[in-house]
N, C-alpha and C. Protein backbone atom coordinates (compact mmCIF):
# COMPACT_ATOMS: atom_id res chain seq x y z
N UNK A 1 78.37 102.34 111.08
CA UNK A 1 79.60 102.35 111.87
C UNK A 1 80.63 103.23 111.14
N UNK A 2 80.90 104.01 111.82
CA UNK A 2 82.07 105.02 111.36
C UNK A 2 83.67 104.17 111.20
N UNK A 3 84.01 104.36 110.28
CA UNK A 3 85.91 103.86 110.19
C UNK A 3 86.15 104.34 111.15
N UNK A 4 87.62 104.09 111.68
CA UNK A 4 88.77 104.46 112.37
C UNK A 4 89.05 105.41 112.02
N UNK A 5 90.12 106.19 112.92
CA UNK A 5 90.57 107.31 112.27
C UNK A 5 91.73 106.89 111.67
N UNK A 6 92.22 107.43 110.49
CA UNK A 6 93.28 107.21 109.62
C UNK A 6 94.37 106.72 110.44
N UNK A 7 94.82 107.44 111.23
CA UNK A 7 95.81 107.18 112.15
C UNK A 7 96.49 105.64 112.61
N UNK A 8 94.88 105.66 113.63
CA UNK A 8 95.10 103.78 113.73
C UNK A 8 95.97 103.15 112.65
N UNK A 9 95.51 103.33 111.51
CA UNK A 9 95.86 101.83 111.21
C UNK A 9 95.52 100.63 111.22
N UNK A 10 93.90 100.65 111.26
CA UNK A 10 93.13 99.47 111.59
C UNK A 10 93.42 98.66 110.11
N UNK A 11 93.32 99.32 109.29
CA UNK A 11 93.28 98.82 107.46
C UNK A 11 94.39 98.40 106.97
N UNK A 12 95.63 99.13 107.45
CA UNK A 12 96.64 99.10 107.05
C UNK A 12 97.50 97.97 107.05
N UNK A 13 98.08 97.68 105.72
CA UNK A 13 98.88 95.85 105.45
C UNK A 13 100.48 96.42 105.10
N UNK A 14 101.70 96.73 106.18
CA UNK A 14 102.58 96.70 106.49
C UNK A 14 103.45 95.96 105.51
N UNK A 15 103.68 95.84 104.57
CA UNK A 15 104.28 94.85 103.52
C UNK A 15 105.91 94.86 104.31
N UNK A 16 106.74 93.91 104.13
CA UNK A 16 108.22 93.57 104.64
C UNK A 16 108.83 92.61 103.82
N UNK A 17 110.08 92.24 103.56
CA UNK A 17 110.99 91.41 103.30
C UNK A 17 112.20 91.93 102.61
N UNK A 18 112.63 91.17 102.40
CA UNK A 18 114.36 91.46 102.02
C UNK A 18 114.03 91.69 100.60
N UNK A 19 114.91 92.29 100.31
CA UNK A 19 115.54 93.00 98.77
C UNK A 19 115.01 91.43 97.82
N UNK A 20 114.46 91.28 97.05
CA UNK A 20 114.65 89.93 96.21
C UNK A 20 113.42 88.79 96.50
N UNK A 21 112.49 89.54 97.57
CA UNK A 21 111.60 88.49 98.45
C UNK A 21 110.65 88.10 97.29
N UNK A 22 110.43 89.72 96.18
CA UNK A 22 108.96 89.35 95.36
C UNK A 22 107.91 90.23 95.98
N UNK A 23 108.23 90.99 96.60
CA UNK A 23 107.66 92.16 96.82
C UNK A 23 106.01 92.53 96.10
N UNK A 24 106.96 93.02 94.94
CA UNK A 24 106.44 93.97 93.86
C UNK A 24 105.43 92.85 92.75
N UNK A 25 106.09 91.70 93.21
CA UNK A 25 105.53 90.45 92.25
C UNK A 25 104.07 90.07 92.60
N UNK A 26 104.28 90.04 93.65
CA UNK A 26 103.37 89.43 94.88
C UNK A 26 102.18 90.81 94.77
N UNK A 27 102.40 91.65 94.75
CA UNK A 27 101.34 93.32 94.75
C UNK A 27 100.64 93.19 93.38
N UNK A 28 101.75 93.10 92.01
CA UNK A 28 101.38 93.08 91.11
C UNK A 28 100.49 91.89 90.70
N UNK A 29 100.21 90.31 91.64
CA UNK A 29 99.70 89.92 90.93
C UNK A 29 98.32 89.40 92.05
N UNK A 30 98.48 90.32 93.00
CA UNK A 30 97.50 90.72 93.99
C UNK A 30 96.34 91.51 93.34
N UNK A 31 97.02 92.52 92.82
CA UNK A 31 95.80 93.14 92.51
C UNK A 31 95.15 92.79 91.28
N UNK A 32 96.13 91.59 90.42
CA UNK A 32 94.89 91.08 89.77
C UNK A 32 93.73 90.43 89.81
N UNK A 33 93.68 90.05 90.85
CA UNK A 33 93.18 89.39 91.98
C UNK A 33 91.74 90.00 92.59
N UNK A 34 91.75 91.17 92.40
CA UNK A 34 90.77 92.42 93.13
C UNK A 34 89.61 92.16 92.22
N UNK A 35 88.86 92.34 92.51
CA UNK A 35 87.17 92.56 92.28
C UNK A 35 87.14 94.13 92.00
N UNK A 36 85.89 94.67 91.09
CA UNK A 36 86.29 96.05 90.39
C UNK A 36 86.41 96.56 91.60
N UNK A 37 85.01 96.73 92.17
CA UNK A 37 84.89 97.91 93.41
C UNK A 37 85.46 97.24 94.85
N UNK A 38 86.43 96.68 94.80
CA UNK A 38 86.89 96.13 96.44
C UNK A 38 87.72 97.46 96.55
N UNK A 39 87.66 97.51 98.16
CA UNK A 39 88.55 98.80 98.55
C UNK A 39 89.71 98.06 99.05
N UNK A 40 90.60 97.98 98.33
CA UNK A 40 92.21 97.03 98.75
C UNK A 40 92.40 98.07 98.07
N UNK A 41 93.74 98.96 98.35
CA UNK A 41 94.14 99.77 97.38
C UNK A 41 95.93 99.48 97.97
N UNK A 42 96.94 99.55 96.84
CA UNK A 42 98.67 99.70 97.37
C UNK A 42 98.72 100.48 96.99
N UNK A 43 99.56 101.65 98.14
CA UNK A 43 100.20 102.78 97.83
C UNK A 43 101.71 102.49 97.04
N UNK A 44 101.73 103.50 96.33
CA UNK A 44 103.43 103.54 95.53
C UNK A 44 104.07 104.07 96.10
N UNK A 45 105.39 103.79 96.32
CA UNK A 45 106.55 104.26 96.70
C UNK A 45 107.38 105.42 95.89
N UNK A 46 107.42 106.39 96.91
CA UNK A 46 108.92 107.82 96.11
C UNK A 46 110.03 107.12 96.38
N UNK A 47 110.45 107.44 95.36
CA UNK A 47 112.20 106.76 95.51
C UNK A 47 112.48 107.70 94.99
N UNK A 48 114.20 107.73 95.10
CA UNK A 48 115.37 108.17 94.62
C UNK A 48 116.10 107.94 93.86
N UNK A 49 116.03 106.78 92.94
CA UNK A 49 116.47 106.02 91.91
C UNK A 49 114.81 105.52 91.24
N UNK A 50 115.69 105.30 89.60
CA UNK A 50 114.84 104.71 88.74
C UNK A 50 113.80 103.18 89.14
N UNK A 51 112.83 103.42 89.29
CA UNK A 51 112.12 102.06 89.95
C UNK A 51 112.16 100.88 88.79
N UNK A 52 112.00 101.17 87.61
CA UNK A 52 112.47 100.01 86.83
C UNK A 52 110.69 99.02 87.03
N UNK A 53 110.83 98.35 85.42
CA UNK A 53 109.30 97.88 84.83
C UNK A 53 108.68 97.31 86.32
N UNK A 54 109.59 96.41 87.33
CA UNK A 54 108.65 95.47 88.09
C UNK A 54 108.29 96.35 88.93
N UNK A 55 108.86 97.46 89.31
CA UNK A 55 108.59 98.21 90.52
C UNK A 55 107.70 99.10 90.86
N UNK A 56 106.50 99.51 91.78
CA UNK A 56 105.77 100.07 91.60
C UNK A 56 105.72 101.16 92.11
N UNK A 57 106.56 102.57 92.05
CA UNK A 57 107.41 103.59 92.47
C UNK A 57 107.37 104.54 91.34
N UNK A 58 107.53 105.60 92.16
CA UNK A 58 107.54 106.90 91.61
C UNK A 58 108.91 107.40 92.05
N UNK A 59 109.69 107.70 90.75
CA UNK A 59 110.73 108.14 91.04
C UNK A 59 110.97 110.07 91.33
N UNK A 60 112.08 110.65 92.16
CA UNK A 60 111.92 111.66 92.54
C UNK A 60 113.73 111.58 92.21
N UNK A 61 113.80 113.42 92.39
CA UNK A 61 115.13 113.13 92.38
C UNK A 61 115.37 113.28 93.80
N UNK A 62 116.52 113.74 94.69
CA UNK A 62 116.90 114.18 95.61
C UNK A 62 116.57 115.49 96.60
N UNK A 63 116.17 116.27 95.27
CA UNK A 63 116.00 117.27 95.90
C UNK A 63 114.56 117.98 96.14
N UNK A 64 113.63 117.14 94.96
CA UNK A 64 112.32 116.95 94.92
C UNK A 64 111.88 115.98 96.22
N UNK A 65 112.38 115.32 96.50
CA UNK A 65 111.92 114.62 97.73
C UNK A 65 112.21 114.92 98.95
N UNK A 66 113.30 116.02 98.98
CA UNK A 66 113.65 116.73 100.15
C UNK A 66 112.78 117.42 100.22
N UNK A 67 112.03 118.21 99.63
CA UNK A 67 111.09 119.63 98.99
C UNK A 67 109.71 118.81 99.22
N UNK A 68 109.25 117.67 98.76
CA UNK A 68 108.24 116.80 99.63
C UNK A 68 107.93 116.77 101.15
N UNK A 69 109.31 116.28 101.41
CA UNK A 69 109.43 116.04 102.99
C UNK A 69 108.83 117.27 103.63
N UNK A 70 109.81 118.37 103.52
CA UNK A 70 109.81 119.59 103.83
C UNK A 70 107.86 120.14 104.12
N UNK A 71 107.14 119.88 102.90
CA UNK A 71 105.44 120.20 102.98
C UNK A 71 105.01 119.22 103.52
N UNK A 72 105.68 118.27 103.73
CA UNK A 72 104.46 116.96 105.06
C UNK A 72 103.74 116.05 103.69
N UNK A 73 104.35 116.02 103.01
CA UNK A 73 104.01 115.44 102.12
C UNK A 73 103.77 113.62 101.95
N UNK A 74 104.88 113.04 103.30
CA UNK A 74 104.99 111.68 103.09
C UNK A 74 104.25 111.49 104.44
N UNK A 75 103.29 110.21 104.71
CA UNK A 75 103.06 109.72 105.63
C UNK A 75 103.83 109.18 106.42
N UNK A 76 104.86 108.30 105.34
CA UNK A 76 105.90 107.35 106.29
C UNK A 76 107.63 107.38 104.89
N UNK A 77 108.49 107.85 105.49
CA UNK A 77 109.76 107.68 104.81
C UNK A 77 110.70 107.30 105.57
N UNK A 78 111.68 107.24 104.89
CA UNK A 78 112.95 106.46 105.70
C UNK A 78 113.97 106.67 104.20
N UNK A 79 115.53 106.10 104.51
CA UNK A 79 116.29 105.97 103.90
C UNK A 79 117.20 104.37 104.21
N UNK A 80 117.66 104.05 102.69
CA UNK A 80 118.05 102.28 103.11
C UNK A 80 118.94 102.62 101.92
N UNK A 81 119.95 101.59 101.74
CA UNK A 81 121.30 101.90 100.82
C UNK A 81 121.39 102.70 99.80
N UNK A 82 121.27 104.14 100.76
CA UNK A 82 121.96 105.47 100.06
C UNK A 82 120.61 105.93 99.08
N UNK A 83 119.45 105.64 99.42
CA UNK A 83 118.44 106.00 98.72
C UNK A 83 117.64 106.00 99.87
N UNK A 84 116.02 107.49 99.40
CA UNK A 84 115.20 107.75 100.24
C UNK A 84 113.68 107.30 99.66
N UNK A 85 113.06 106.43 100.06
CA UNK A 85 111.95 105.87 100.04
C UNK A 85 110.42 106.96 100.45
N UNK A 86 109.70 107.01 100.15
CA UNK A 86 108.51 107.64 100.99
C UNK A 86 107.21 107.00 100.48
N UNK A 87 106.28 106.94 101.12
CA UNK A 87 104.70 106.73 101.12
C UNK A 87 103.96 108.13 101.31
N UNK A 88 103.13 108.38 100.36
CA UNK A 88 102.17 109.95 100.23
C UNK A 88 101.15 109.59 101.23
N UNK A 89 100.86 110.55 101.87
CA UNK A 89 100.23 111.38 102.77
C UNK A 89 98.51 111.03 102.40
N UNK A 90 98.44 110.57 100.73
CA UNK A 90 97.52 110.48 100.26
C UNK A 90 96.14 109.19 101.07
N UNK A 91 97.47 107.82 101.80
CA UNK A 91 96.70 106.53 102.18
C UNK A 91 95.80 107.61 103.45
N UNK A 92 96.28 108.50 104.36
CA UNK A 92 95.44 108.61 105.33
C UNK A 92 93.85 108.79 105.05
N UNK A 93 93.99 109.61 103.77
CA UNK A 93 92.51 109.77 103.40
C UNK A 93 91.99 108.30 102.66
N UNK A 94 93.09 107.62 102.07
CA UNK A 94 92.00 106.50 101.41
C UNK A 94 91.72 105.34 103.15
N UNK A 95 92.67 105.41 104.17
CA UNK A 95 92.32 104.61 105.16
C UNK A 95 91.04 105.45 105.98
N UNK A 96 90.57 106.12 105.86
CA UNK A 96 89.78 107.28 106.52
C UNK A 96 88.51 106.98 105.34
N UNK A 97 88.35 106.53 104.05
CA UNK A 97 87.41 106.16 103.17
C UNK A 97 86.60 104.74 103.30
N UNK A 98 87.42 104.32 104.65
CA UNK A 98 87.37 102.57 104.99
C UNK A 98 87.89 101.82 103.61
N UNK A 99 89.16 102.00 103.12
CA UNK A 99 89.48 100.74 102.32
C UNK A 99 90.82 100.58 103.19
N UNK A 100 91.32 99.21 102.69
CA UNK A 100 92.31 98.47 103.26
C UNK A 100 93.73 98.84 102.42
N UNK A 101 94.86 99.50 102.90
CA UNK A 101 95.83 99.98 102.45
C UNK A 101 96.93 98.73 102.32
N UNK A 102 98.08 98.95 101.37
CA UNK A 102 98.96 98.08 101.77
C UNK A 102 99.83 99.03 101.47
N UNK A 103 101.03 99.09 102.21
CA UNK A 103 102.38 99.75 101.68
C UNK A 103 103.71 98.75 101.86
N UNK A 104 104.27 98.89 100.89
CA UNK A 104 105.64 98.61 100.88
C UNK A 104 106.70 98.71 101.33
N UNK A 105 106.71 98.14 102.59
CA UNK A 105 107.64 98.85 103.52
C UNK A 105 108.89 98.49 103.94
N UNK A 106 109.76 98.59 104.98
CA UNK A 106 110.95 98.56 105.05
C UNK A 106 111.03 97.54 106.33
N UNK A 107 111.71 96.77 106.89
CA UNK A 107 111.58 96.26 107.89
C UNK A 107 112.59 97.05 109.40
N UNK A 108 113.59 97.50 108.98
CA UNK A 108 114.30 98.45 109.66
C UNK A 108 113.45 99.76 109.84
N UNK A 109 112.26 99.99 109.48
CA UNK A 109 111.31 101.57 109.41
C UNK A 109 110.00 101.05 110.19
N UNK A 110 110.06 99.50 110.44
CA UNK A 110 108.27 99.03 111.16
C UNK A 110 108.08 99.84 112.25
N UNK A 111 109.00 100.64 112.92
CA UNK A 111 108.82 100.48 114.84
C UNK A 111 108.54 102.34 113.78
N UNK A 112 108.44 102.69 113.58
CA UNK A 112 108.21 104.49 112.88
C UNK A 112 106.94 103.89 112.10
N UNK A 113 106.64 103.02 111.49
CA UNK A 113 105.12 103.24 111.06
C UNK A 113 104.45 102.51 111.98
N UNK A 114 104.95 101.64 112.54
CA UNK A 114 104.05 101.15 114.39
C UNK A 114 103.54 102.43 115.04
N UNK A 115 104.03 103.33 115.56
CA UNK A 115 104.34 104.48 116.13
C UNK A 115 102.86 105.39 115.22
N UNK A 116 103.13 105.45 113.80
CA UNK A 116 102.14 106.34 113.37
C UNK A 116 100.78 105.80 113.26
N UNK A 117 101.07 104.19 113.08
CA UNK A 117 99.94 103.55 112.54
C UNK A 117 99.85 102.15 113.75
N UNK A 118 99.70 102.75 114.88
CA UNK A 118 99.94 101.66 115.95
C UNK A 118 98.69 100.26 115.59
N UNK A 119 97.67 100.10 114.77
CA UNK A 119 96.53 98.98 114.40
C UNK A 119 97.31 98.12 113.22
N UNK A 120 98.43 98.72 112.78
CA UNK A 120 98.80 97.90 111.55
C UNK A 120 98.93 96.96 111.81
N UNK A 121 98.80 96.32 110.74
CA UNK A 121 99.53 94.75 110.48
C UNK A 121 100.48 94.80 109.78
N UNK A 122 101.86 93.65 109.87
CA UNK A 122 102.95 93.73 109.26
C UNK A 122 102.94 92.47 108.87
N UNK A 123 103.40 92.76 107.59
CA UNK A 123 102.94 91.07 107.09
C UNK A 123 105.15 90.93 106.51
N UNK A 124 105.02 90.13 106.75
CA UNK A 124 106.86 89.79 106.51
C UNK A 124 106.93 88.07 105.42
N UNK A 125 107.68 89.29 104.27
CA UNK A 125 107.69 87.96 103.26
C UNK A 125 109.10 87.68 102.94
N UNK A 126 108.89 85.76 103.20
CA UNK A 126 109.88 84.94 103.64
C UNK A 126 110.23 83.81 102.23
N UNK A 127 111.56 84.20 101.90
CA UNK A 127 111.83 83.19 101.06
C UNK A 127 113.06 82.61 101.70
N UNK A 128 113.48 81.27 101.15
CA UNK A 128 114.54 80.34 101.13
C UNK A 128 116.11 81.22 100.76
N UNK A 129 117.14 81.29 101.87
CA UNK A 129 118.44 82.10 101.53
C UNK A 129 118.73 82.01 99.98
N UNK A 130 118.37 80.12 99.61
CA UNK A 130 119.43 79.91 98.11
C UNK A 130 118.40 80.82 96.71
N UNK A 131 117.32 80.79 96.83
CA UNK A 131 116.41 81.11 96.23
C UNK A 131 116.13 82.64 96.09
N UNK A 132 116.75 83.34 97.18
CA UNK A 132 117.00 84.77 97.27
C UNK A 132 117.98 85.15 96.56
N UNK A 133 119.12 84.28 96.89
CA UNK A 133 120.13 84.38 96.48
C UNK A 133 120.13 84.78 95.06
N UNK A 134 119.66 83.45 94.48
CA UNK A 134 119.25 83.26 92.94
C UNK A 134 118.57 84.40 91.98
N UNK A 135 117.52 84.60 92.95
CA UNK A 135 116.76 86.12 92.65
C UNK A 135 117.36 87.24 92.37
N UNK A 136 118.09 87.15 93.15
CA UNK A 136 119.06 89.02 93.29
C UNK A 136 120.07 89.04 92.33
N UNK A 137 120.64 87.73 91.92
CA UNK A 137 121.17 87.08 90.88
C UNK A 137 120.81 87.62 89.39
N UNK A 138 119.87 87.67 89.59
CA UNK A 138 118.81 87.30 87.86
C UNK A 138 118.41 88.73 87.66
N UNK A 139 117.94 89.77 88.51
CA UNK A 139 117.63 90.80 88.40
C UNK A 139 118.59 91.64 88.21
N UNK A 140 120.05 91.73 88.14
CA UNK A 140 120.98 92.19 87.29
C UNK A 140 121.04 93.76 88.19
N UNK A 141 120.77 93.67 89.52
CA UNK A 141 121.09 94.94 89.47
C UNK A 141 122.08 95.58 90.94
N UNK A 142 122.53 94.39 91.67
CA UNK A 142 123.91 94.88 92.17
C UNK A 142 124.71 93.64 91.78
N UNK A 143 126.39 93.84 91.77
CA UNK A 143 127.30 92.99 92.14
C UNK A 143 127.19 91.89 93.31
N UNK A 144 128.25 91.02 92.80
CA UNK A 144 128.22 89.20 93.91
C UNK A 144 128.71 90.39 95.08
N UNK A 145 129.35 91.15 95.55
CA UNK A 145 129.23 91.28 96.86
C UNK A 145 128.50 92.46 97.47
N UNK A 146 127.61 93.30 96.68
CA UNK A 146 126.62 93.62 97.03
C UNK A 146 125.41 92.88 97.17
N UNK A 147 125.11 91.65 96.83
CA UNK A 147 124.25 90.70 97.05
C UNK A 147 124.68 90.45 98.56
N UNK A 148 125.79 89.82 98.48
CA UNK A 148 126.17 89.01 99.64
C UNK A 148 125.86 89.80 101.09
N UNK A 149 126.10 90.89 100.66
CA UNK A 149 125.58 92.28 102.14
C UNK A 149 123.74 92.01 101.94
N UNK A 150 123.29 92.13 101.18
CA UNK A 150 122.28 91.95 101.12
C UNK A 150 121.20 90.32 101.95
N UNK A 151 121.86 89.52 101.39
CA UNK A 151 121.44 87.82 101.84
C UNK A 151 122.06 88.30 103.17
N UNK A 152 122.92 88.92 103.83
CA UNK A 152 123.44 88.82 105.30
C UNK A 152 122.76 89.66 105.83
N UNK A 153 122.03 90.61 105.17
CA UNK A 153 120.73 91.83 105.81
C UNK A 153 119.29 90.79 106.06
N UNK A 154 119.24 89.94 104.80
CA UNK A 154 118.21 89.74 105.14
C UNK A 154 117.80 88.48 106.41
N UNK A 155 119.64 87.59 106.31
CA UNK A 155 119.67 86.94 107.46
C UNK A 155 118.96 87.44 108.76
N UNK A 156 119.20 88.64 109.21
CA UNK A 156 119.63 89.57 110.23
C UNK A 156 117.86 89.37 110.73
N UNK A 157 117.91 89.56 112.21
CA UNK A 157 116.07 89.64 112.65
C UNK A 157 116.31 91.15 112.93
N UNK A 158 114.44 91.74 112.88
CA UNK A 158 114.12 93.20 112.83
C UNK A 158 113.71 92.96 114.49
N UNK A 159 113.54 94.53 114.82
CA UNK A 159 112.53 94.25 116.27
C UNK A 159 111.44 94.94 115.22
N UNK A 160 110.31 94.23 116.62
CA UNK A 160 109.09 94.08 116.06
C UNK A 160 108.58 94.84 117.51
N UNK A 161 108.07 95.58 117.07
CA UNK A 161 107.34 96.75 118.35
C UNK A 161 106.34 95.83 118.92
N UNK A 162 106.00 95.83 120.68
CA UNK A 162 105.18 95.69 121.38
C UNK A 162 104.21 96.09 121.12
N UNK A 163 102.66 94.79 120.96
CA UNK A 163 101.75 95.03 120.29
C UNK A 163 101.45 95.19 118.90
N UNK A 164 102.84 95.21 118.54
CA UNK A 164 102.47 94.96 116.28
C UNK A 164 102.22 93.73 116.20
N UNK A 165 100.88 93.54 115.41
CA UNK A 165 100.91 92.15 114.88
C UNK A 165 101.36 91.27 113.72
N UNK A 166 102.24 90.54 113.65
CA UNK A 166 103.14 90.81 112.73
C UNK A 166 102.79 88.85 112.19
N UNK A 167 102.75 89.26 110.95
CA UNK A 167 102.28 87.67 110.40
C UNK A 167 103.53 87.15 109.30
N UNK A 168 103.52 86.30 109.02
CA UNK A 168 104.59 85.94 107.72
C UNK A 168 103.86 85.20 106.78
N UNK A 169 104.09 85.38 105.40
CA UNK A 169 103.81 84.72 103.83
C UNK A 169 105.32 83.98 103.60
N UNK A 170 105.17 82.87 103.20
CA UNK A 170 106.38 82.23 102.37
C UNK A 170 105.83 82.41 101.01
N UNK A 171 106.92 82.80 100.37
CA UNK A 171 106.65 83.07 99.17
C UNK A 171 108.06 82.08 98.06
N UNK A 172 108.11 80.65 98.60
CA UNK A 172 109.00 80.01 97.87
C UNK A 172 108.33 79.28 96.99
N UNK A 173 107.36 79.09 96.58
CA UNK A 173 106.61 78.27 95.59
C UNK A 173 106.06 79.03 94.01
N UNK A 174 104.61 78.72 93.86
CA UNK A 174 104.35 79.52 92.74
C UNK A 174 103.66 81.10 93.62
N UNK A 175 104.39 81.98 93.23
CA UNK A 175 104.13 82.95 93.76
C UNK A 175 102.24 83.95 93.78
N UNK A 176 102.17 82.99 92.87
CA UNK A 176 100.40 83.17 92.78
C UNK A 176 99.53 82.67 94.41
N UNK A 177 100.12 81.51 95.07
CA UNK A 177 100.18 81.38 96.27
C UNK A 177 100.48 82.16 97.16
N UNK A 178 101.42 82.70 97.11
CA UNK A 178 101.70 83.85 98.04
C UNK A 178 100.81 84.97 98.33
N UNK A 179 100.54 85.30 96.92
CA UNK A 179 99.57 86.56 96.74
C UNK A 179 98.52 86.22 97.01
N UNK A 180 97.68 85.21 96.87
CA UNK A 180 96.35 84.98 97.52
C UNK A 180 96.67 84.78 98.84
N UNK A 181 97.81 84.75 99.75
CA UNK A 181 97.79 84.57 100.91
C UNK A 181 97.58 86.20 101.55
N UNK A 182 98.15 87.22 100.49
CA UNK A 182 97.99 88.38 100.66
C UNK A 182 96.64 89.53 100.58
N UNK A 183 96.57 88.75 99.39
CA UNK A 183 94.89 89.31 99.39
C UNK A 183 94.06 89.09 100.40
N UNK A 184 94.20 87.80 100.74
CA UNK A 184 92.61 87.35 102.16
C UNK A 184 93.42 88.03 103.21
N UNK A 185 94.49 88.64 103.36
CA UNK A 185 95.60 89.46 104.57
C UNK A 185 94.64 90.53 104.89
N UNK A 186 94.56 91.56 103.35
CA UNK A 186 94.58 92.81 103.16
C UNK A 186 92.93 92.60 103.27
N UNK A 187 91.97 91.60 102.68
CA UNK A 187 90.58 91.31 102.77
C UNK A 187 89.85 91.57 104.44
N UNK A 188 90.44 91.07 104.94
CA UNK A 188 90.43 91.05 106.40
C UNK A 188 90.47 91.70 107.38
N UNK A 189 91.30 93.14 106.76
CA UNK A 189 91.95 94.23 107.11
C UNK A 189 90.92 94.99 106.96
N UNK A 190 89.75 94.93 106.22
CA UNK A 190 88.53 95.68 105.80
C UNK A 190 87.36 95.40 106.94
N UNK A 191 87.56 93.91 107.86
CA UNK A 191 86.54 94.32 108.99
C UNK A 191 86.98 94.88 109.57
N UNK A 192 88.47 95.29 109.99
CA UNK A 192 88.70 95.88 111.34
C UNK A 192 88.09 96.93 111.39
């Protein structure tokens, strides 16, 4: 049986949640998780700012990522508070290899990778307001009222494109839970 074509999106694991959800926690302790030769692979993120130890990003400056854009370089980008995000061009060929992709994505950007990758799955990770709160807190890296825009973003509901299938992880407990909820996500993603 031949894969899909890259396009679909049959493989593809849509990652979502608010600034503070555990993201990067949840990936990082996903893929410890992996078996040598499983084809689960997460793409890294271009940013525009320093991604910092937890983050799993490749930083660019501004004008290097304009100069990206420009050669078709990103599969899927967007921009979110004053910084430009991108995913390489690279997942089409590993989703085209039949392994199961995950990217890190934006929830304001789903209905633009729906669109490219209409088979995805969007998986949306859900923590507790006070516990977010707390999070964004501890990680030291905006001000109490840049948080507070933040906890009121993540209040906020996304649209969710007609026909995305869109699942949710709570990730308020031991976050090792979460991530095995992610792995059998992205596991799964390998029959389609």
């Amino acid at each position: 049986m031949n894969p899909p074509a890259p396009a679909s999106g049959a493989r593809l694991v849509y990652l979502m949640g608010a600034s503070g959800s555990g993201k990067d926690t949840l990936l990082r302790l996903m893929r410890a998780r992996l078996h040598g030769d499983e084809p689960v692979l997460v793409a890294h993120r271009y940013i525009t700012r320093d991604s910092g130890a937890t983050e799993d990003a490749l930083r660019l400056t501004e004008a290097e990522f304009a100069r990206r854009a420009a050669l078709g370089c990103f599969a899927l980008r967007w921009a979110s508070h004053g910084l430009h995000y991108g995913i390489g061009i690279e997942v089409d060929t590993w989703l085209g290899c039949g392994a199961a992709v995950i990217i890190n994505g934006s929830r304001a950007h789903l209905a633009d990778a729906h669109q490219r990758y209409p088979a995805l799955t969007a998986v949306e990770i859900t923590v507790e307001p006070a516990l977010l709160a707390r999070r964004l807190a501890e990680r030291g890296r905006e001000n109490p009222q840049q948080i507070a825009l933040r906890l009121m973003r993540a209040a906020q509901d996304f649209a969710v494109p007609e026909g995305c299938r869109l699942l949710r992880v709570g990730n308020n407990g031991a976050p090792e839970t979460a991530a095995a909820e992610l792995l059998d996500i992205a596991r799964g993603r390998l029959a389609a």
